[in-house]
Protein backbone atom coordinates (compact mmCIF):
# COMPACT_ATOMS: atom_id res chain seq x y z
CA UNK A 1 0.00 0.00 0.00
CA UNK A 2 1.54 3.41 -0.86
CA UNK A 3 1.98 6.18 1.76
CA UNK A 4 -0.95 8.40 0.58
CA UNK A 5 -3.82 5.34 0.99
CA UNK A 6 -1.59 4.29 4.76
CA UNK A 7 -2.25 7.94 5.45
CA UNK A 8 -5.89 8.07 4.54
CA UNK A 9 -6.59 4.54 6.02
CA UNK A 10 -5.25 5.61 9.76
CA UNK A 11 -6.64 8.73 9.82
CA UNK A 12 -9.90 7.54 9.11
CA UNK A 13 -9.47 4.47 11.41
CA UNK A 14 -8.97 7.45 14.05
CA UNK A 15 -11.58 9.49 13.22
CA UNK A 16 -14.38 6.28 13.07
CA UNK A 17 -13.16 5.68 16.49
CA UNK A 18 -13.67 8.93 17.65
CA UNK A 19 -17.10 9.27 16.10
CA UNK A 20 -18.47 6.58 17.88
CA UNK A 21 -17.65 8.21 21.57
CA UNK A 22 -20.75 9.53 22.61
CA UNK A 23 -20.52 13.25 24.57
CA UNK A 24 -20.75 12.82 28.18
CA UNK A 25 -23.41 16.33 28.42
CA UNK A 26 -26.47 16.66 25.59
CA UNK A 27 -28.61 14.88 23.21
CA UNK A 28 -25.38 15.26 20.49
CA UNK A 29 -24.14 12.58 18.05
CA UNK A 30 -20.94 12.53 16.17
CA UNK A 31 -20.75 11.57 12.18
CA UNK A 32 -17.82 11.36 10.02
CA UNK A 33 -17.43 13.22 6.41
CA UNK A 34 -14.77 11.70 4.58
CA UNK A 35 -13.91 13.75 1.01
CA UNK A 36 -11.28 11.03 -0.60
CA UNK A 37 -11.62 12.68 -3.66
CA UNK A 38 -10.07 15.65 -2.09
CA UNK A 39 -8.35 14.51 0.99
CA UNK A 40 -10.65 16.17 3.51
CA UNK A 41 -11.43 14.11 6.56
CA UNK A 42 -14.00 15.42 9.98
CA UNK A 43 -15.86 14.16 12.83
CA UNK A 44 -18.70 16.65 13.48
CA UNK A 45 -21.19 17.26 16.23
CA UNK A 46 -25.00 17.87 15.77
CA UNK A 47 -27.50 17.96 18.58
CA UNK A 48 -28.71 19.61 21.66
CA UNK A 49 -27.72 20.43 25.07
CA UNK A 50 -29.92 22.33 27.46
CA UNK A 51 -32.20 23.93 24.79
CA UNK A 52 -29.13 25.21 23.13
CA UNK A 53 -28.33 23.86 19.32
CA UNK A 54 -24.51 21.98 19.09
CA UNK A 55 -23.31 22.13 15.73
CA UNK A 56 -19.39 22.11 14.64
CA UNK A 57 -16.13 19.97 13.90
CA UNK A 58 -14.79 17.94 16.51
CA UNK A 59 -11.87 17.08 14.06
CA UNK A 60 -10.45 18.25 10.77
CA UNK A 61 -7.71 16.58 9.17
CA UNK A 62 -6.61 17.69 4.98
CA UNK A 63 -3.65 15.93 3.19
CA UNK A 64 -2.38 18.04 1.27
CA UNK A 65 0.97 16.94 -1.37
CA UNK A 66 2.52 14.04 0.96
CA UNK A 67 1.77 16.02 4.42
CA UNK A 68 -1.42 15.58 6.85
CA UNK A 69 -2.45 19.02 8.16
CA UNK A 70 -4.35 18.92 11.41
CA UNK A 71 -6.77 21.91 10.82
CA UNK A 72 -8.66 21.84 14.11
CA UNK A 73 -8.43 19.34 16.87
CA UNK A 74 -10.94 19.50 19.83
CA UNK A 75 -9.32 16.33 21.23
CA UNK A 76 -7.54 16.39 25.14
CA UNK A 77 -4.65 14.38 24.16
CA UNK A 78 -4.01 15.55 20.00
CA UNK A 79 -4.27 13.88 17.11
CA UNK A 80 -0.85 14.24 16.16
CA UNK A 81 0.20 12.36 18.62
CA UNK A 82 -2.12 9.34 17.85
CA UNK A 83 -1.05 9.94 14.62
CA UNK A 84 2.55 9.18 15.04
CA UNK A 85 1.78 6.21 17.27
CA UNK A 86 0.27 4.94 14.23
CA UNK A 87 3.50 5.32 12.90
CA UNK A 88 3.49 7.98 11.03
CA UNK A 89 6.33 10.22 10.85
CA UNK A 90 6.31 13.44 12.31
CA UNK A 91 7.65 15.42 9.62
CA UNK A 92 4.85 14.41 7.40
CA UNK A 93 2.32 15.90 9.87
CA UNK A 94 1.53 19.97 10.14
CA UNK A 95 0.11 21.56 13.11
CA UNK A 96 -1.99 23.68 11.01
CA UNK A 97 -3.88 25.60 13.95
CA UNK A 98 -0.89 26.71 14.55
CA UNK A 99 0.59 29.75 13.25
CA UNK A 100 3.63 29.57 11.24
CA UNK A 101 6.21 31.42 13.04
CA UNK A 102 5.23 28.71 16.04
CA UNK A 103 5.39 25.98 13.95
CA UNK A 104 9.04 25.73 13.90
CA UNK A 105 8.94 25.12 17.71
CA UNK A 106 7.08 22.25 17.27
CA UNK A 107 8.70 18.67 16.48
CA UNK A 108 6.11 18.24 13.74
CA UNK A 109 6.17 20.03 10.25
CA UNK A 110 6.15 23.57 9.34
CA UNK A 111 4.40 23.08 6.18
């Protein structure tokens, strides 16, 4: 298998998992949109909690060239780092949320 569909494959394996934690707080469920035509991968949330509508990305992951680029991550631990125990190197992964002047201080990719 060639490093673009081993990229695709784990971050989707991620994401799935992800997707099927239910929220703790609300009436919310989490669904996965996966773009392979365009290399755009999310887990989103939809629902309620206390009369108030929930609506917005839980993850969003992009490869772009031969590089993953987190976009957001709402995660507590990072899904870079799940990521790279998936074996993934990381100098093919860019902390996108970040800006780029702090992206250098990171151990992952600039861009």
């Amino acid at each position: 298998m060639d490093k673009l569909n081993q990229y695709r494959q784990k971050i989707k394996q991620i994401l799935t998992r992800y997707s099927q934690i239910k929220p703790s707080f609300g009436d919310i469920e989490r669904y996965t949109a996966f773009d392979n035509e365009q290399d755009h991968y999310q887990v989103i949330n939809v629902g309620w909690e206390n009369r108030r509508r929930v609506y917005g990305c839980l993850i969003h992951i992009d490869i772009k060239g031969d590089k993953i680029w987190i976009q957001y991550d709402g995660t507590e631990d990072g899904i870079a780092n799940e990521l790279v125990e998936l074996g993934i190197p990381k100098h093919d992964i860019v902390l996108a949320y970040k800006s780029l002047f702090m992206r250098k201080y990171t151990d992952f990719a600039v861009g």
